[in-house]
Protein backbone atom coordinates (compact mmCIF):
# COMPACT_ATOMS: atom_id res chain seq x y z
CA UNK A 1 49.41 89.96 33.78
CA UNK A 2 47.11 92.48 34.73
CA UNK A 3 48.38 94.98 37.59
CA UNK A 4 51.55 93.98 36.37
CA UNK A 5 54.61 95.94 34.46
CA UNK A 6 55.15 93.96 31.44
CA UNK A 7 58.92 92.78 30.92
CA UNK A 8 59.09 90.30 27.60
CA UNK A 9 56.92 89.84 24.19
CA UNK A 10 53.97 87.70 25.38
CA UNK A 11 53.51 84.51 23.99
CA UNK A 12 57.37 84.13 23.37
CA UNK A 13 57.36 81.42 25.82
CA UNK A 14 55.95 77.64 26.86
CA UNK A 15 56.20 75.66 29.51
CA UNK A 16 57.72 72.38 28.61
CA UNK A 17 58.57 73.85 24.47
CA UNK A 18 61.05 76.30 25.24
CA UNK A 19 60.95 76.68 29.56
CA UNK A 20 61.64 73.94 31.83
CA UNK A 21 62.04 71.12 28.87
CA UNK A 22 64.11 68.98 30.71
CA UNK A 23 62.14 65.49 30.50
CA UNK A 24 61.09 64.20 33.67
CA UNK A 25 57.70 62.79 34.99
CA UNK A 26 55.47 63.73 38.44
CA UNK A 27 56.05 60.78 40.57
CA UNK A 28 54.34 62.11 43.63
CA UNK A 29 51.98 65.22 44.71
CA UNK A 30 50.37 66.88 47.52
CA UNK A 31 48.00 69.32 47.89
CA UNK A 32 51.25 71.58 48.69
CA UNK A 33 54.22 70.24 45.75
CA UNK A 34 54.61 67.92 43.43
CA UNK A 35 58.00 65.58 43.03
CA UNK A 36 59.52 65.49 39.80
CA UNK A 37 62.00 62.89 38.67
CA UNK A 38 63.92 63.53 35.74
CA UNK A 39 64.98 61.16 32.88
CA UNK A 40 68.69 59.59 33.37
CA UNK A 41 70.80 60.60 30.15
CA UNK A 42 73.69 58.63 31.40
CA UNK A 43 73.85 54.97 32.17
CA UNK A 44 75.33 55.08 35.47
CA UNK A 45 74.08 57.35 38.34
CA UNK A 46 75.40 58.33 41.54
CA UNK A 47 73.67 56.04 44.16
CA UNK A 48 72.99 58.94 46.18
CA UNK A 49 70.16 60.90 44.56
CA UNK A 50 69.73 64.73 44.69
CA UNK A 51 66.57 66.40 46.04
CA UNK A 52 66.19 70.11 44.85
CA UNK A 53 63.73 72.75 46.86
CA UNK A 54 63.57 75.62 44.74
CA UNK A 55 61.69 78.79 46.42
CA UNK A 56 58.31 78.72 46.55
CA UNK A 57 58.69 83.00 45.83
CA UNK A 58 58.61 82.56 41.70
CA UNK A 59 58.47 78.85 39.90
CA UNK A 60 61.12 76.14 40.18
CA UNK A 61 61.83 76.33 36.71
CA UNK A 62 64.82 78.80 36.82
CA UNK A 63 66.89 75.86 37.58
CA UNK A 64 65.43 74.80 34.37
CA UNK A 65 65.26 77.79 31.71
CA UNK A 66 66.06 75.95 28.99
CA UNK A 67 68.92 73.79 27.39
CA UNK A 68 71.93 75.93 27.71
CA UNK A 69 70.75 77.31 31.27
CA UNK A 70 69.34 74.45 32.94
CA UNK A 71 70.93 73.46 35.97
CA UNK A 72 68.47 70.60 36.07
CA UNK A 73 69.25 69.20 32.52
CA UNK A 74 73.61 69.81 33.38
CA UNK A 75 73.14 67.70 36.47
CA UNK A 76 71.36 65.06 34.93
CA UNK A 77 73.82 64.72 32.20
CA UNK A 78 76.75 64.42 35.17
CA UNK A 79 74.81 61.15 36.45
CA UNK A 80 73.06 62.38 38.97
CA UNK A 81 69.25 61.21 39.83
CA UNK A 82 67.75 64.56 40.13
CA UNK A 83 64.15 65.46 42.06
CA UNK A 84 62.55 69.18 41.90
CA UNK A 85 59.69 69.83 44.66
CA UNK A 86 57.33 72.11 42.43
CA UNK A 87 55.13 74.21 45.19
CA UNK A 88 51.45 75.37 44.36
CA UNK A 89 51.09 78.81 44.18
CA UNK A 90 48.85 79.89 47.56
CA UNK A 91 45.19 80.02 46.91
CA UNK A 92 42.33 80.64 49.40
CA UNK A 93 42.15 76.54 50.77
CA UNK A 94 45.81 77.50 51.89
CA UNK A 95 45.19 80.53 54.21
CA UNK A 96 46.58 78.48 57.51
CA UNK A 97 49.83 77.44 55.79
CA UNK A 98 52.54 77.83 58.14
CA UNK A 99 56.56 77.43 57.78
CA UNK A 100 55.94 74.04 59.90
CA UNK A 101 53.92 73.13 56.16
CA UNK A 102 56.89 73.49 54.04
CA UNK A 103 59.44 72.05 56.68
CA UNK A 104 57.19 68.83 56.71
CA UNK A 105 57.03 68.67 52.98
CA UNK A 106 60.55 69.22 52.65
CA UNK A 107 60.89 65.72 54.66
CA UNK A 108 58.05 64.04 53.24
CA UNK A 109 60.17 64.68 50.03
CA UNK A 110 63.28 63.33 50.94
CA UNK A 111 61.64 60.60 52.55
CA UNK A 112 59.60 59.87 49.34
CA UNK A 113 63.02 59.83 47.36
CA UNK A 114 64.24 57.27 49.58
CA UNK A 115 61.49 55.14 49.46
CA UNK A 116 60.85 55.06 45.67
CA UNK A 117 64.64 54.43 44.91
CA UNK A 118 65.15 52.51 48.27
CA UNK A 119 68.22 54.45 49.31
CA UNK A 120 68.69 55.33 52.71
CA UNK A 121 69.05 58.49 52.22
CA UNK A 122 69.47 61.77 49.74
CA UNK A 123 71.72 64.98 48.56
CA UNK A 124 69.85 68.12 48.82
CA UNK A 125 69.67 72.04 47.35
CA UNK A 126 67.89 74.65 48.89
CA UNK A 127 67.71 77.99 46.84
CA UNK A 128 66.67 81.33 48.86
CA UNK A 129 63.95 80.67 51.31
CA UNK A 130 64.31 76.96 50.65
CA UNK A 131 67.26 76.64 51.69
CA UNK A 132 66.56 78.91 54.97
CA UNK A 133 63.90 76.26 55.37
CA UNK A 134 66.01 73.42 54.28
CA UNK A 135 68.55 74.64 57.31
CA UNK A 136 65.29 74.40 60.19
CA UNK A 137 64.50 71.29 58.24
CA UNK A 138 67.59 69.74 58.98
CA UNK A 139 67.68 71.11 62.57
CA UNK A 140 64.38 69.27 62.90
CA UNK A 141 65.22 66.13 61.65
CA UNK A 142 68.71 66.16 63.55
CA UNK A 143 66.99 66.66 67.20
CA UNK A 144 64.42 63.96 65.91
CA UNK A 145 66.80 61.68 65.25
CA UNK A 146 66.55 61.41 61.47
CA UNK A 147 69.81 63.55 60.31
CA UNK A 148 70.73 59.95 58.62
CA UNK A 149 68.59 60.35 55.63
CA UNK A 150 70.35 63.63 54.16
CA UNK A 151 73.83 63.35 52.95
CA UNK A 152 74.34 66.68 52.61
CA UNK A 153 73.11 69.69 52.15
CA UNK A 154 73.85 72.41 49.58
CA UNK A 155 72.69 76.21 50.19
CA UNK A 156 72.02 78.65 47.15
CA UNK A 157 72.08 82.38 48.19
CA UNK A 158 70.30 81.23 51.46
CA UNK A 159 70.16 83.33 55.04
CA UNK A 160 69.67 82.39 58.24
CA UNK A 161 70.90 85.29 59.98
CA UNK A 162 68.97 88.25 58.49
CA UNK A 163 70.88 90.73 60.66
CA UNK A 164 72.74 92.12 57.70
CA UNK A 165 69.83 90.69 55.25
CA UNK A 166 70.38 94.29 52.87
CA UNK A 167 67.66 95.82 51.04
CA UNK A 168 64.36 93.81 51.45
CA UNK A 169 64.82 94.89 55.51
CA UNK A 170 63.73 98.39 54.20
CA UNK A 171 60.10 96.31 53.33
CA UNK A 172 59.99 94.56 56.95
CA UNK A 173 58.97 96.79 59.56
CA UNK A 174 55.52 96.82 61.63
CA UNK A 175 53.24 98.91 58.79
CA UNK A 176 54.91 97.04 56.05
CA UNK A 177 53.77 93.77 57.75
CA UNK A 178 50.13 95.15 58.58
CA UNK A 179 49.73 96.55 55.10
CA UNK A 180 50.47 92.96 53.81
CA UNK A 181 47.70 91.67 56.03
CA UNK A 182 45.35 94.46 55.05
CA UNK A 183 45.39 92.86 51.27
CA UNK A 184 45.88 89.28 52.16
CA UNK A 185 41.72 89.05 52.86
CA UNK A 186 41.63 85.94 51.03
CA UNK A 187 44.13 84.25 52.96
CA UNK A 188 47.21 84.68 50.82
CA UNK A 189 49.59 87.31 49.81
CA UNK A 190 48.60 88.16 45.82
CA UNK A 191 52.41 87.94 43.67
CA UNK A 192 52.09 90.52 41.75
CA UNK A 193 52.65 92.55 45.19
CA UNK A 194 55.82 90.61 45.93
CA UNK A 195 56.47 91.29 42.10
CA UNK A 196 56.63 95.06 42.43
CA UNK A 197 58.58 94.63 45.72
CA UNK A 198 61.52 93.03 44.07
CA UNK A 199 61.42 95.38 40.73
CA UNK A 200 61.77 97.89 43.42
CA UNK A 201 64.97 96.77 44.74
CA UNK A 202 66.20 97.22 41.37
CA UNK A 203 64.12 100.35 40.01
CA UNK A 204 66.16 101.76 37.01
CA UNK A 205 66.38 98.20 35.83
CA UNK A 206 63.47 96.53 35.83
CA UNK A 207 60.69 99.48 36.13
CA UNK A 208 62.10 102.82 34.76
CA UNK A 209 63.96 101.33 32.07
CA UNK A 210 60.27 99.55 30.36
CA UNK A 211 58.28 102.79 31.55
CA UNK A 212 61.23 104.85 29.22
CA UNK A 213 61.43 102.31 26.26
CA UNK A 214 58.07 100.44 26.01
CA UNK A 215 55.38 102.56 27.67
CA UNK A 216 57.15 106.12 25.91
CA UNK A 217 58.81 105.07 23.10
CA UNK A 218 57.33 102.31 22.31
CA UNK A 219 59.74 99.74 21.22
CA UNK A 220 59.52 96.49 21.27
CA UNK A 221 59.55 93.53 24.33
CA UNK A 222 62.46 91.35 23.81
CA UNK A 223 61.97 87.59 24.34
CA UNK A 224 63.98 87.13 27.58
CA UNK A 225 63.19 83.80 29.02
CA UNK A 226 65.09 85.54 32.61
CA UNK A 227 62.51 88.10 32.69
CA UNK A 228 59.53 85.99 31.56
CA UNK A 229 60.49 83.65 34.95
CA UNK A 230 60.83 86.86 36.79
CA UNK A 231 57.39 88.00 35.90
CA UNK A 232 55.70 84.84 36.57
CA UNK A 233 54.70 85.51 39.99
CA UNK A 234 53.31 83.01 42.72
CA UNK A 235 50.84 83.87 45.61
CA UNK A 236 52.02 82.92 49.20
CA UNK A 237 49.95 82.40 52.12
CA UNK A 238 49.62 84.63 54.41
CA UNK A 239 50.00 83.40 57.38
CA UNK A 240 53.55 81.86 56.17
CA UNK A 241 54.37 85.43 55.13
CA UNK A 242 53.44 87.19 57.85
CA UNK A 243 55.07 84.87 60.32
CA UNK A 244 58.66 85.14 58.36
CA UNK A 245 59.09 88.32 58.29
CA UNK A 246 58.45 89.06 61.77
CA UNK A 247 60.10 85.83 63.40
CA UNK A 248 62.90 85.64 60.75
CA UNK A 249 63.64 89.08 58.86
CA UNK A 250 62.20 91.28 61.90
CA UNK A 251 62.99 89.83 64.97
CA UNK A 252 66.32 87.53 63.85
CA UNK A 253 64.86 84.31 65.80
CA UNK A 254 66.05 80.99 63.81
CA UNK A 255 69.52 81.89 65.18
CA UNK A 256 68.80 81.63 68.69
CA UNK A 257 68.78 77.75 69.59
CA UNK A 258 65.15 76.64 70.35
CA UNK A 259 63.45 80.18 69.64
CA UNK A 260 61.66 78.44 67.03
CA UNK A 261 59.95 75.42 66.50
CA UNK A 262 58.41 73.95 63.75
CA UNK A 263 56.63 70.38 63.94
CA UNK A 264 56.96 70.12 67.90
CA UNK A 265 60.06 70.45 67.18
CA UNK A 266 62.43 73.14 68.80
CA UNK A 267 65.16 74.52 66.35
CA UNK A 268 68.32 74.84 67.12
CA UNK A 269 70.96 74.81 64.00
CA UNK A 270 74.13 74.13 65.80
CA UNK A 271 72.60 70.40 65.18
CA UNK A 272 73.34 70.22 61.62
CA UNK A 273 75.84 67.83 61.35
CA UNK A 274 75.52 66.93 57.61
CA UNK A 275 78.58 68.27 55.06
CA UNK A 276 77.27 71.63 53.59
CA UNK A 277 78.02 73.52 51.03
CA UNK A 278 77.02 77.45 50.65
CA UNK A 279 77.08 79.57 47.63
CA UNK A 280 76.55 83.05 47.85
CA UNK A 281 76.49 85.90 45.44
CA UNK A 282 79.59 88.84 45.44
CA UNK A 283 76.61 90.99 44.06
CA UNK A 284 73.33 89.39 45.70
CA UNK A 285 71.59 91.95 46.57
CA UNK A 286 68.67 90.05 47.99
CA UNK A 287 70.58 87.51 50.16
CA UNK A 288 74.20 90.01 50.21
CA UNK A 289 77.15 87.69 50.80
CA UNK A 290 78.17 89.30 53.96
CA UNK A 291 74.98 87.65 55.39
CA UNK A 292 75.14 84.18 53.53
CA UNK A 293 78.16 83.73 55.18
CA UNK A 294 76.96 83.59 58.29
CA UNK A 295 75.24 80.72 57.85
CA UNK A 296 78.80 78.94 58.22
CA UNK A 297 79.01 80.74 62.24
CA UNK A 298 76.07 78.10 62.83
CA UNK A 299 76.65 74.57 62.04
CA UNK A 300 78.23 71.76 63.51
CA UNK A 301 79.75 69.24 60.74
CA UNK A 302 82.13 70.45 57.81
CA UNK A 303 81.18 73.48 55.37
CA UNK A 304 82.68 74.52 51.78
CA UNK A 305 81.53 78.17 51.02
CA UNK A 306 81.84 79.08 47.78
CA UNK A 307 81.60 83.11 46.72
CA UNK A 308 79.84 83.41 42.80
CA UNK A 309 80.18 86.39 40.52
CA UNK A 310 77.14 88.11 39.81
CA UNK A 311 74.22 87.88 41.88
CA UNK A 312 71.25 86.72 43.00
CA UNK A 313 70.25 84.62 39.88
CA UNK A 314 72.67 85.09 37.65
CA UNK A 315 75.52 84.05 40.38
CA UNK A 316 73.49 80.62 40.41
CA UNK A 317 72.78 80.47 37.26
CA UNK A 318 75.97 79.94 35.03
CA UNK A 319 76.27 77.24 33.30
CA UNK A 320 80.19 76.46 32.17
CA UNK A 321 79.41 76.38 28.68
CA UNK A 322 78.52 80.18 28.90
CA UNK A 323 82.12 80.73 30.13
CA UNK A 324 80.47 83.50 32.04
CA UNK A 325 81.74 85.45 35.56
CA UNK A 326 84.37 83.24 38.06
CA UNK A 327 84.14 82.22 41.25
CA UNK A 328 86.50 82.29 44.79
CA UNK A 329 87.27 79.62 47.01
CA UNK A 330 89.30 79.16 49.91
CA UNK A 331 90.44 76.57 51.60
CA UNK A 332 92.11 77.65 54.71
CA UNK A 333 90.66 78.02 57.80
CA UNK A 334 89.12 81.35 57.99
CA UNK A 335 86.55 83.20 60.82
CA UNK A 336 84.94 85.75 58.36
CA UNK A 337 83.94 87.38 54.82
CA UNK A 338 86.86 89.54 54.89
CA UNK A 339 89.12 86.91 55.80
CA UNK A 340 87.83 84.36 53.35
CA UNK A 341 87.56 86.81 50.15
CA UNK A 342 91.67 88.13 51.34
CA UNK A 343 92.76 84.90 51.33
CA UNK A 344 91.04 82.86 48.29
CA UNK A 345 92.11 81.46 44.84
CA UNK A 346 89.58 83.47 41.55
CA UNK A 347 88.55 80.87 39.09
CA UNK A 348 86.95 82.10 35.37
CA UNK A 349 83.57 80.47 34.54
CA UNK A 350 80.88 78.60 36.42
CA UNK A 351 81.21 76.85 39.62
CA UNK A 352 79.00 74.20 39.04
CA UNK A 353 81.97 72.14 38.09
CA UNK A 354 83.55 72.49 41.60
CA UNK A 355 80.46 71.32 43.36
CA UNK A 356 79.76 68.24 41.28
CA UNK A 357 83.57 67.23 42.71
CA UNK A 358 82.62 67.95 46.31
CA UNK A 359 79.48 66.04 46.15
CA UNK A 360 81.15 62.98 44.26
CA UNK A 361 84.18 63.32 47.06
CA UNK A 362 81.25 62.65 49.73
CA UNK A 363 79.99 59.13 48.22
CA UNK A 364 81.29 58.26 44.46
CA UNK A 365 79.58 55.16 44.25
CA UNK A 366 77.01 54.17 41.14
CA UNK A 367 74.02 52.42 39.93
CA UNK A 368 72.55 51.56 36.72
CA UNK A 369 70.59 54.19 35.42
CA UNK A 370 67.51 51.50 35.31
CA UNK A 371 64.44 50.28 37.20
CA UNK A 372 62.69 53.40 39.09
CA UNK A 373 66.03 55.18 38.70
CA UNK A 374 63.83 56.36 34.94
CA UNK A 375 60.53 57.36 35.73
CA UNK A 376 57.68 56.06 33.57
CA UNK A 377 59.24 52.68 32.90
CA UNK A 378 57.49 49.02 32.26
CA UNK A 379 55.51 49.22 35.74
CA UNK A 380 56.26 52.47 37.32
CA UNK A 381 52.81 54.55 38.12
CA UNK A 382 53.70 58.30 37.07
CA UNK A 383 51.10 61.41 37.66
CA UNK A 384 52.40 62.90 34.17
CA UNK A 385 55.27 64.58 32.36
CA UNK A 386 57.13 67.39 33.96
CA UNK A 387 57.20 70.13 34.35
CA UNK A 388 53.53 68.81 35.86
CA UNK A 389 50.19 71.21 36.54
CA UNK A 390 51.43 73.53 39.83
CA UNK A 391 54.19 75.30 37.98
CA UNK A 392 51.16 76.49 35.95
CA UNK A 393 48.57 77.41 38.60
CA UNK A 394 47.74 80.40 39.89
């Protein structure tokens, strides 16, 4: 894109050919997300479906790269009936966004799921900021009376304490935040800034190393469908921006019960009652372990934390056929990082296989794969095939 470092050979990729292929139709949309439902591949499903909130910061579909990588298409293909919230990048009409926005579409969401497949209530993933939000959205729904319709809740690389938050706290103080506002004048925060942000973090990487071999030598972009994701930047509103990183990154608020509130609703995370489990990175260096775990200090009902090789994405992404990185667990009862990494058990490979068992240990009953469980059948009203219009918009 213009104003943009280029990463990967253009045209290498397509939405739907070779990214996010996993077949699925748009059941549902706001003017914020649309719901995807994706097509059964097994005949039985758990009853309990499983709601994913992927951050609205870059598209959803890096829980959907492609075949071998896709999270999306692995979970399907354990039985599970699997729903992605796609969010619309920020434009202009959404300059007055607010977290309180994406909290209440988080529950329209799982209240939509439960509706449509007339369940009482849902399994749910937030990833990064999602799952931050996914935490006040459970808070919310707990002190409203509603904690019922989540089953549990799983957390990838996702803070609520942003005490020890690492490296983006270098891009959070006062003149940062002003600056931001400064360029926002349409009323949201353009990606390709949040773009350059996160290439920053990781400098040699992802700017000096294509400045070196592209831009001076001129070689050749490889066709990296990581990187392509990477670069596809979305535009945030501003007023959502601005707001997190002074209530949340800045000033540390969503862990002091009832700072917050978000739809009338004071939060206060010692509510959240559900089962939870938290995966963090051992090399995140965006959401740093040390701080992940403290998500655990804050909840009421029972946890699993899980510590992933690798980091940030690739810690999340590893699918076991890759046979790729290991992962620690521990199952004694244990009051911090350095406790917990001293006394787990190292596993080789992916760790997806460990959570599918904890979620099927909560509820392991099944349906029939048929009826609304596959979306687009004889008298089901679908918007269109996934991966739908917002993962495209700009």
């Amino acid at each position: 894109a213009r104003g943009q470092l280029s990463h990967t050979a253009p045209g290498a990729f397509e939405l739907g050919v070779n990214l996010a292929e996993t077949p699925g139709k748009v059941v549902y949309e706001t003017p914020l997300f649309q719901l995807i439902q994706y097509t059964p591949t097994t005949k039985k499903v758990l009853k309990t479906p499983l709601v994913i909130f992927p951050p609205w910061i870059n598209r959803f579909y890096i829980l959907d790269l492609n075949a071998k990588k896709s999270f999306v298409r692995w979970a399907v293909a354990q039985g599970i009936s699997v729903f992605m919230v796609s969010w619309k990048s920020a434009d202009a009409s959404m300059a007055d966004l607010t977290w309180d926005d994406y909290i209440a579409a988080q529950i329209e969401a799982i209240e939509k799921v439960c509706k449509r497949l007339k369940v009482p209530s849902v399994h749910t993933i937030g990833y990064c900021v999602a799952g931050t939000t996914l935490a006040a959205t459970l808070a919310v729904m707990a002190r409203k009376g509603n904690a019922d319709k989540v089953s549990s809740a799983t957390f990838f690389t996702a803070q609520v304490d942003f005490e020890d938050a690492g490296d983006l706290l270098h891009f959070v103080d006062d003149s940062q935040i002003e600056m931001l506002r400064a360029l926002a004048t349409d009323g949201y925060v353009d990606g390709r800034y949040l773009s350059a942000t996160f290439n920053l973090l990781r400098g040699n990487e992802l700017l000096w190393n294509y400045v070196e071999n592209h831009y001076l030598k001129g070689e050749g972009y490889p066709a990296f469908d990581l990187l392509h994701w990477n670069g596809d930047y979305t535009n945030l509103p501003a007023k959502w921006h601005r707001d997190y990183l002074r209530e949340l990154y800045r000033d540390n608020r969503l862990i002091v019960p009832d700072a917050l509130s978000a739809c009338d609703t004071p939060i206060d995370l010692r509510r959240i009652a559900v089962p939870c489990y938290i995966q963090a990175g051992k090399e995140d260096h965006i959401a740093p372990a040390r701080s992940v775990w403290k998500l655990t200090r804050h909840l009421s009902g029972p946890w699993t934390f899980l510590l992933a090789g690798s980091g940030h994405i690739a810690g999340v992404i590893n699918p076991p056929e890759a046979n790729k990185y290991q992962y620690w667990t521990n199952d004694g009862a244990v009051d911090s990082l350095d406790e917990f990494v001293a006394g787990s058990s190292e596993h080789p490979g992916s760790w997806w296989p460990h959570w599918r068992e904890w979620l099927e240990a909560l509820d392991a009953k099944t349906v029939s794969a048929t009826g609304k469980r596959k979306p687009g059948g004889k008298g089901d009203k679908v918007i269109e095939d996934a991966p739908g219009r917002y993962v495209s918009t700009r």
